[in-house]
N, C-alpha and C. Protein backbone atom coordinates (compact mmCIF):
# COMPACT_ATOMS: atom_id res chain seq x y z
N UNK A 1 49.41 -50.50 42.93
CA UNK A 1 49.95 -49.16 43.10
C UNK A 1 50.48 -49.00 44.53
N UNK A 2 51.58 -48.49 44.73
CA UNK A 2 52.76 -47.98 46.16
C UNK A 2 52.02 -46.93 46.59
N UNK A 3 50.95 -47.27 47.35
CA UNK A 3 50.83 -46.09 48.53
C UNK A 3 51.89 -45.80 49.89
N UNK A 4 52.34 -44.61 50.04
CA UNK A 4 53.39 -43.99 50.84
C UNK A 4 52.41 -44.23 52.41
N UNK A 5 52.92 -44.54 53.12
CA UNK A 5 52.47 -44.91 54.21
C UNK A 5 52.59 -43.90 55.08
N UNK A 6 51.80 -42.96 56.01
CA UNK A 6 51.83 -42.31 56.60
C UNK A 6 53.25 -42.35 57.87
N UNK A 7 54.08 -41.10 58.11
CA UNK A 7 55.08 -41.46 59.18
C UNK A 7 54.70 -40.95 60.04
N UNK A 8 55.38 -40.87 61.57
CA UNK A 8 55.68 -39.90 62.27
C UNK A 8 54.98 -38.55 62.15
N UNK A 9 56.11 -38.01 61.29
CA UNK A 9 56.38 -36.44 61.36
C UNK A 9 55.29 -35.91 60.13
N UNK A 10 54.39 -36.90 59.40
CA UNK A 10 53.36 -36.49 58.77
C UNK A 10 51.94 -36.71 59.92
N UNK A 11 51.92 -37.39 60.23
CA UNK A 11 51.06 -37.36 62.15
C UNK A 11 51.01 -36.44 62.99
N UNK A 12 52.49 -35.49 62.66
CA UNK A 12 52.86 -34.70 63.89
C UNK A 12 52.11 -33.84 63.28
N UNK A 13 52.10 -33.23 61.72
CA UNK A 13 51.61 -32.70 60.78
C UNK A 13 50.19 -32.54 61.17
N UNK A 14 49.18 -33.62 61.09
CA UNK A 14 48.11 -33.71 61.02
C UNK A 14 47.88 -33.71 62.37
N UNK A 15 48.26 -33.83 63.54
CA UNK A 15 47.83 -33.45 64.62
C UNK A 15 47.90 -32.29 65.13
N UNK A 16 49.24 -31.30 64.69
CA UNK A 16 49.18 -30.27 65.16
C UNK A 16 47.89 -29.19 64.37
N UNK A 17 47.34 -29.20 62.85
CA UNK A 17 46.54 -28.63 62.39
C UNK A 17 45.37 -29.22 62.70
N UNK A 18 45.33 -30.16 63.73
CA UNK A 18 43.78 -30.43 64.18
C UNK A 18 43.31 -31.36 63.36
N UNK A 19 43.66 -32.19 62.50
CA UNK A 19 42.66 -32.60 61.33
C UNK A 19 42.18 -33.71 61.85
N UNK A 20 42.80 -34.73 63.06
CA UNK A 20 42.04 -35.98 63.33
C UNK A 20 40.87 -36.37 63.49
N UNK A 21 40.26 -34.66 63.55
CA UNK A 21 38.61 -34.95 63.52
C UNK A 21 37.88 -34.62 62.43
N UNK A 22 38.99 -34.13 61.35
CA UNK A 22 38.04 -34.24 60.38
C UNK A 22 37.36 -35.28 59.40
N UNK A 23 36.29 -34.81 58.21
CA UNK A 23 35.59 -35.21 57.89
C UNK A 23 35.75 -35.38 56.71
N UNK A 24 35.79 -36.16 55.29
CA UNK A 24 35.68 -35.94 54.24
C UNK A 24 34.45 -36.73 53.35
N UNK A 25 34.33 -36.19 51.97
CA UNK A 25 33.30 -36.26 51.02
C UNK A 25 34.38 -36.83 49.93
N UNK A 26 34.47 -38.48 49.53
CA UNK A 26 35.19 -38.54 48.09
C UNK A 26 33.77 -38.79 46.72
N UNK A 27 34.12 -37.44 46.10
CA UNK A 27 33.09 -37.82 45.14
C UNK A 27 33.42 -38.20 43.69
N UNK A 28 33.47 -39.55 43.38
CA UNK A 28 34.26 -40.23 42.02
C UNK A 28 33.13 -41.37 41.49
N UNK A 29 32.98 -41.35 40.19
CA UNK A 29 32.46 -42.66 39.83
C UNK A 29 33.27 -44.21 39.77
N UNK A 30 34.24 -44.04 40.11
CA UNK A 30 35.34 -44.65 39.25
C UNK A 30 36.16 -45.42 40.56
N UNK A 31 35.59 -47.09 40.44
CA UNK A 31 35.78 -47.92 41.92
C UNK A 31 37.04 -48.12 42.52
N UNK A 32 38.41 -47.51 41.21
CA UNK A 32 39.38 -47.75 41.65
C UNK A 32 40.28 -46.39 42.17
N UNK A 33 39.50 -45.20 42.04
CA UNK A 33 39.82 -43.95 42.81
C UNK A 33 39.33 -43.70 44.23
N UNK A 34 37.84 -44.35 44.12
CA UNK A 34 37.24 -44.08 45.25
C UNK A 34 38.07 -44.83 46.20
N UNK A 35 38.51 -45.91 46.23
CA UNK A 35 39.47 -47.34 47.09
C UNK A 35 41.02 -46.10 47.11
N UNK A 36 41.15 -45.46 46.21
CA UNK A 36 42.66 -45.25 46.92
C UNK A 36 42.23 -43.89 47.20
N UNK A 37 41.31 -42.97 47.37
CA UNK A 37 41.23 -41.70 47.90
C UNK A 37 40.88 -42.21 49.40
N UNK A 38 39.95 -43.01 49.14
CA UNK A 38 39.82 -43.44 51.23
C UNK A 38 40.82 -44.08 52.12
N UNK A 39 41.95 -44.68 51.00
CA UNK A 39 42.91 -44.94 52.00
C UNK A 39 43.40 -44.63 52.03
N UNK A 40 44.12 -43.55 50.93
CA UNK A 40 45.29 -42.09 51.31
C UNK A 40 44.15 -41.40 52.80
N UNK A 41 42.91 -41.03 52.60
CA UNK A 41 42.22 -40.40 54.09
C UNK A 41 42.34 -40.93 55.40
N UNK A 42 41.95 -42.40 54.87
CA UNK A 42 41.69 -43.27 55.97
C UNK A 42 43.57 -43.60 57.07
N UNK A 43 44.45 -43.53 55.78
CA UNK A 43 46.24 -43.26 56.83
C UNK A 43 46.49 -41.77 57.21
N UNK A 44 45.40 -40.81 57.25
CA UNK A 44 45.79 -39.85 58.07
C UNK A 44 44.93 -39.80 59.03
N UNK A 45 43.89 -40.56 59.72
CA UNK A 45 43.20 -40.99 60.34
C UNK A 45 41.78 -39.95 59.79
N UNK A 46 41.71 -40.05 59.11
CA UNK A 46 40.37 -38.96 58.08
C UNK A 46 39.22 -39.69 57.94
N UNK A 47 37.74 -39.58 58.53
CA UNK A 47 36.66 -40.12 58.23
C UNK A 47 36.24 -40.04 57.60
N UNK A 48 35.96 -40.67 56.31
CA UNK A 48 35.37 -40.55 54.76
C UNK A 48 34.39 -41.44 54.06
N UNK A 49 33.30 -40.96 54.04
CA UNK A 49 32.25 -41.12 52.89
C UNK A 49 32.48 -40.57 51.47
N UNK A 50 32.07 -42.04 50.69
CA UNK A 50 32.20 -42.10 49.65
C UNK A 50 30.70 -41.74 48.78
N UNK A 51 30.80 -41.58 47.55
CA UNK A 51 29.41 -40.72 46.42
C UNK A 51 29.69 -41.04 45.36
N UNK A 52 28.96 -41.49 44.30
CA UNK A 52 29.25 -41.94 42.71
C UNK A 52 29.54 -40.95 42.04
N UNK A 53 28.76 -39.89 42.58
CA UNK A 53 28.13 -38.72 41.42
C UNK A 53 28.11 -37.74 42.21
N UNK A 54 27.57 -36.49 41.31
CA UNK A 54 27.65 -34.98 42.09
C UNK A 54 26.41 -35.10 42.86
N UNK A 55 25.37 -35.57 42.15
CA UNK A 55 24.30 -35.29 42.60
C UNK A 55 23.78 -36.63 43.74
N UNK A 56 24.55 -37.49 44.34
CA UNK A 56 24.62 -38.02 45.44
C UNK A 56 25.45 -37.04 46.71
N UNK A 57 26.11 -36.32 46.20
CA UNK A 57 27.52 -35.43 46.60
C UNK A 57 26.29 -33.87 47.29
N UNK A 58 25.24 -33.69 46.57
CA UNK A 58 24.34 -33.08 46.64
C UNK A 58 23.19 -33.58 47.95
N UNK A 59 22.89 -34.75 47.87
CA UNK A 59 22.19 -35.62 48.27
C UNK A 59 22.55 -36.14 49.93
N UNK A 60 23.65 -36.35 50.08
CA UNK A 60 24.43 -36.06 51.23
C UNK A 60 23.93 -34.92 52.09
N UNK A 61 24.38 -33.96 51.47
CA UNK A 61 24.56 -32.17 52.21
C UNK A 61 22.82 -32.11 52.33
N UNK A 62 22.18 -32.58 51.61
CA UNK A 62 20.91 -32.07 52.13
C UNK A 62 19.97 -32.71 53.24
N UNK A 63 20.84 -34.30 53.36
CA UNK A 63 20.40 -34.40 54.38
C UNK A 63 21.16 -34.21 55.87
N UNK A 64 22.01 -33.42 55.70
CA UNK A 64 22.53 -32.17 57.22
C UNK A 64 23.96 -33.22 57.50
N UNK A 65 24.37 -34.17 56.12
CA UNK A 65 25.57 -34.15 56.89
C UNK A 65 26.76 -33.13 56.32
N UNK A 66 28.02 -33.29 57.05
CA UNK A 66 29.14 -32.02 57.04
C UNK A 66 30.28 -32.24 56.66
N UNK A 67 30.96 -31.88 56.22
CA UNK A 67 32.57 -32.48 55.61
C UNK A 67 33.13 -31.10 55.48
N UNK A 68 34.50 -31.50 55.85
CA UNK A 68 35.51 -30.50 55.53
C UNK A 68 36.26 -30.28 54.52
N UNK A 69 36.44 -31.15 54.25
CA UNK A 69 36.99 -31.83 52.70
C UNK A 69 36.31 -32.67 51.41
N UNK A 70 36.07 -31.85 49.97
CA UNK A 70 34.91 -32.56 49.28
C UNK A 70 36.29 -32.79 48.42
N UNK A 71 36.44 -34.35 48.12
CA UNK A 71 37.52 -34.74 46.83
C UNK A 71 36.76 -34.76 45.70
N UNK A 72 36.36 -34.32 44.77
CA UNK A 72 35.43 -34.45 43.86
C UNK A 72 35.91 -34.54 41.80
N UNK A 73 35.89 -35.45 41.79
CA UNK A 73 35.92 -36.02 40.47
C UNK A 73 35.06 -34.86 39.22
N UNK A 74 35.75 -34.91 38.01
CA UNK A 74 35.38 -33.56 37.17
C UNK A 74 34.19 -34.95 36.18
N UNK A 75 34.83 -35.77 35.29
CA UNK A 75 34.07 -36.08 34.59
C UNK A 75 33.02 -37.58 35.54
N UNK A 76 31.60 -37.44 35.72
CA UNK A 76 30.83 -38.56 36.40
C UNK A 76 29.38 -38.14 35.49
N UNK A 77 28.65 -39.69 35.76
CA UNK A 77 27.32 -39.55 35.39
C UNK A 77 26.92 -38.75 36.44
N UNK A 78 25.75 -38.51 35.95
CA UNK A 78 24.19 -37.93 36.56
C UNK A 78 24.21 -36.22 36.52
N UNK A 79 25.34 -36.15 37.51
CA UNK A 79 25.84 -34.69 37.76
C UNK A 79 27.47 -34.46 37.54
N UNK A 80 28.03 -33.97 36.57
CA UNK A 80 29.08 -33.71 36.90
C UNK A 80 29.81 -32.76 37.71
N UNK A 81 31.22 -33.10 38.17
CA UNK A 81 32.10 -32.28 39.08
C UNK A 81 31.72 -30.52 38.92
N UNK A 82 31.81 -30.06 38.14
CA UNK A 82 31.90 -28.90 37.92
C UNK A 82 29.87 -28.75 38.22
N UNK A 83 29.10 -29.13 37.66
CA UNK A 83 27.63 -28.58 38.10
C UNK A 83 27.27 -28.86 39.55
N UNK A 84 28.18 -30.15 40.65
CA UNK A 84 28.13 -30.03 41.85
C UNK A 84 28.71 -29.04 42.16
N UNK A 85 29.99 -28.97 42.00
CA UNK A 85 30.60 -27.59 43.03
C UNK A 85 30.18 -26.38 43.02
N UNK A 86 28.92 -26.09 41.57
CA UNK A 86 28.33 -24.46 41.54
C UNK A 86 27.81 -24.74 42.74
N UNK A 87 26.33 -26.04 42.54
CA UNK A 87 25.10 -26.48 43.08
C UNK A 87 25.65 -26.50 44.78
N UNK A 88 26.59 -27.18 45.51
CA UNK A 88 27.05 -27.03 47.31
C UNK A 88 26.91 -25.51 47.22
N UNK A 89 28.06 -24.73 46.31
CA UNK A 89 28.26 -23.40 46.29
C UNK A 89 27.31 -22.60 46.58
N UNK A 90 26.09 -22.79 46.17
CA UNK A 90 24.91 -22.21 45.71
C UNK A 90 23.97 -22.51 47.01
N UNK A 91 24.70 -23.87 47.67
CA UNK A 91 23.55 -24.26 48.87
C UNK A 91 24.11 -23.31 50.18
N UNK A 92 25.34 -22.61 49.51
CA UNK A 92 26.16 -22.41 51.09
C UNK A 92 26.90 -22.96 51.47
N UNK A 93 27.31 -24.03 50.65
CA UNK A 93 28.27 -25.22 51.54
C UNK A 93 29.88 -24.62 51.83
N UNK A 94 30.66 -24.49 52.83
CA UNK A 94 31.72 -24.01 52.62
C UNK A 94 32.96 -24.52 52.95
N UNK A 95 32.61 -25.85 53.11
CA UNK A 95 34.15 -27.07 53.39
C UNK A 95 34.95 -26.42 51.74
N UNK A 96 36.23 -27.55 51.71
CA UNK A 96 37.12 -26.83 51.02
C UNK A 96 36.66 -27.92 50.02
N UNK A 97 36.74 -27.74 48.58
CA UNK A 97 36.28 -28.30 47.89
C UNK A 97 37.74 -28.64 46.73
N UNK A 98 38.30 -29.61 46.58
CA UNK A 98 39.56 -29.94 45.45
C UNK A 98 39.10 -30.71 44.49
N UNK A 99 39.18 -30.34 43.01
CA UNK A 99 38.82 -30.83 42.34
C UNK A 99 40.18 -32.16 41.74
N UNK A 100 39.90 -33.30 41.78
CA UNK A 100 40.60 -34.68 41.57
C UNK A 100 40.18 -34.93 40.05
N UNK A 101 41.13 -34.69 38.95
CA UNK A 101 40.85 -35.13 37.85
C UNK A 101 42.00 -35.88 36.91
N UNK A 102 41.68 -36.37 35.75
CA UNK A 102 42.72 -36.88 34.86
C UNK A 102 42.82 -35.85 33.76
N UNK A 103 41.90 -34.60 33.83
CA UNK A 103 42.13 -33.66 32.78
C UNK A 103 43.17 -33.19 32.43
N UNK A 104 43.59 -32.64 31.65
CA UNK A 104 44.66 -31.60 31.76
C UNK A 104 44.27 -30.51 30.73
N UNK A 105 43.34 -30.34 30.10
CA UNK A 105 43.16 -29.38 28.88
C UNK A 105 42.20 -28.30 30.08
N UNK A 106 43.15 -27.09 29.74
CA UNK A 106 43.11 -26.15 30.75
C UNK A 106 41.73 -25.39 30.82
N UNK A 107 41.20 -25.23 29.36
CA UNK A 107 40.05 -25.01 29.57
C UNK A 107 38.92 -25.47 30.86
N UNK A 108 39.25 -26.67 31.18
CA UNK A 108 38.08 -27.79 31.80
C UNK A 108 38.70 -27.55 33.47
N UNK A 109 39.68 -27.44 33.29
CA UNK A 109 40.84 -26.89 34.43
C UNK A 109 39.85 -25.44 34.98
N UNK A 110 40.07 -24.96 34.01
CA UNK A 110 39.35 -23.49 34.33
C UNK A 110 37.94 -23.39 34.84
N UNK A 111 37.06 -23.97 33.79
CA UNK A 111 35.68 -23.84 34.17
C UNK A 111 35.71 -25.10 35.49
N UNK A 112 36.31 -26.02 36.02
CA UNK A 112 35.71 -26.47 37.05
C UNK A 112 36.46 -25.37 38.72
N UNK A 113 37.63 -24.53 38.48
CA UNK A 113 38.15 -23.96 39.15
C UNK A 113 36.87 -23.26 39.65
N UNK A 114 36.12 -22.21 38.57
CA UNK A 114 35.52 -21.15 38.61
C UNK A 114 34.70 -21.70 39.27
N UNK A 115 34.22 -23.09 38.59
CA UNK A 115 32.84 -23.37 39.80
C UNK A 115 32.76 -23.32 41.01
N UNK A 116 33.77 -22.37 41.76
CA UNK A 116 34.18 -23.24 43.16
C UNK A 116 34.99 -24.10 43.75
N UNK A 117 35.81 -24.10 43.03
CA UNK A 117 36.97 -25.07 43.93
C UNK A 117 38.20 -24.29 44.78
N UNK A 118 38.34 -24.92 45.80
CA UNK A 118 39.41 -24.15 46.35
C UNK A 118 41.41 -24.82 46.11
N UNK A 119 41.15 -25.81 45.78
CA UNK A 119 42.43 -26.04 44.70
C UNK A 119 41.96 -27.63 43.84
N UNK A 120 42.97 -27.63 43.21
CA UNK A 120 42.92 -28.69 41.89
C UNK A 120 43.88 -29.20 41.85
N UNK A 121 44.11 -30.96 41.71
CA UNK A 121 45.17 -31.44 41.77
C UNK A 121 44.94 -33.07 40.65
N UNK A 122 45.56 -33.09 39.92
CA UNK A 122 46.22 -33.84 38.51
C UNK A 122 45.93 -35.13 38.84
N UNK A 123 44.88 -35.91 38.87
CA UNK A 123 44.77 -37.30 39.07
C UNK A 123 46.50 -38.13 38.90
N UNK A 124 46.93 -39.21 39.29
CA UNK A 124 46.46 -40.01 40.66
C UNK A 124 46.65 -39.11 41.72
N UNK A 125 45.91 -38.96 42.99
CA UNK A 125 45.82 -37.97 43.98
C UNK A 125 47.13 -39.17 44.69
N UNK A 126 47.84 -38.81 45.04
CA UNK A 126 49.19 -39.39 45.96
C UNK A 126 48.69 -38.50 47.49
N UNK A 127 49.65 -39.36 48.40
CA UNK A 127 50.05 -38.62 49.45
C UNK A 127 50.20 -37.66 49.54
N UNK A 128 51.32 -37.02 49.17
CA UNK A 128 51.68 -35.38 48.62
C UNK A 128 50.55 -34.97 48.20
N UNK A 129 50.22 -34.51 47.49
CA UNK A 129 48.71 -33.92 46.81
C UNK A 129 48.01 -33.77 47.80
N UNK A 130 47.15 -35.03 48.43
CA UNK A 130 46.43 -34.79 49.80
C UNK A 130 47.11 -34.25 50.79
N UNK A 131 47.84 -34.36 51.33
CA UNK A 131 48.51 -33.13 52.46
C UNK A 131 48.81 -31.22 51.95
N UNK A 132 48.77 -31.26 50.67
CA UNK A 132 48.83 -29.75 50.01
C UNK A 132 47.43 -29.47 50.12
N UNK A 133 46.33 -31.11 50.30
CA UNK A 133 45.17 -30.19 49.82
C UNK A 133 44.60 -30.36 51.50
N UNK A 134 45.11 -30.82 51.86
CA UNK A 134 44.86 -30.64 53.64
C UNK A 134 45.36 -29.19 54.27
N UNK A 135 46.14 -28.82 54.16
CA UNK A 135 46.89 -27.63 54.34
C UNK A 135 45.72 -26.88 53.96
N UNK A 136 45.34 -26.50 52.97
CA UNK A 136 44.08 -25.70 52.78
C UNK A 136 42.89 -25.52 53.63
N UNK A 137 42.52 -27.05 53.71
CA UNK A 137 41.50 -27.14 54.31
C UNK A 137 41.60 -26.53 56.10
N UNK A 138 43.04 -26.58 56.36
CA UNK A 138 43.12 -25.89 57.89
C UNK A 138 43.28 -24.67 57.71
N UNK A 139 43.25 -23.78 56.76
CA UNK A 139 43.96 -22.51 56.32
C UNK A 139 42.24 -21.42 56.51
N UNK A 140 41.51 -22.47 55.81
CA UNK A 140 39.69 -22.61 55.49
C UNK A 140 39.33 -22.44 56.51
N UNK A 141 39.36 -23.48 57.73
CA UNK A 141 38.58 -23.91 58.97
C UNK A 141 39.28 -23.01 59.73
């Protein structure tokens, strides 16, 4: 798969909204999302920890670490997307939370929105996608 390589004037982007210090949470079961969500992060210079499940995604936050950005996968074992994002919700957590899925049946769209997400974007997460869902996250912070 053609990952778009970060330019210039997407740098200028991410430097002027501050983000070089941010932090992210990719939470996916699935070895070949987790590999291209950290390196769409990792070419905007984005520090990112990776999580199988919600309830590692859970597991994280309780032990005091912080993210600004949670990428979080709808369908996973243990815990799914939608019962993590109540469960942070519920802890207080208030980074920006985007839900990353292959769904499209709007229902599932809906109930993981409600849980808390602050936007939703159509699996494969591209370049584009992550900079719409970066934009948020400085809009948030």
């Amino acid at each position: 798969m053609m990952m778009k390589q970060a330019t210039m004037e997407d740098h200028k982007l991410v430097n002027n909204n501050k983000m070089m210090m941010m932090r992210a949470l990719v939470v996916d079961d699935n070895v070949v999302n987790q590999t291209l969500h950290r390196r769409l992060l990792q070419n905007l210079g984005i520090q990112n920890q990776v999580v199988g499940n919600g309830r590692e995604a859970i597991d994280v936050h309780y032990l005091g670490n912080k993210f600004d950005l949670i990428l979080m996968d709808l369908d996973m074992p243990i815990m799914n997307g939608i019962e993590a994002t109540k469960k942070l919700r519920e802890m207080g957590i208030e980074s920006t939370i985007a839900g990353v899925s292959s769904h499209s049946l709007d229902e599932n769209i809906q109930e993981f929105v409600e849980a808390g997400l602050d936007d939703y974007q159509q699996k494969p997460l591209t370049f584009t996608k992550l900079l719409s869902i970066l934009q948020k996250v400085n809009h948030h912070g």
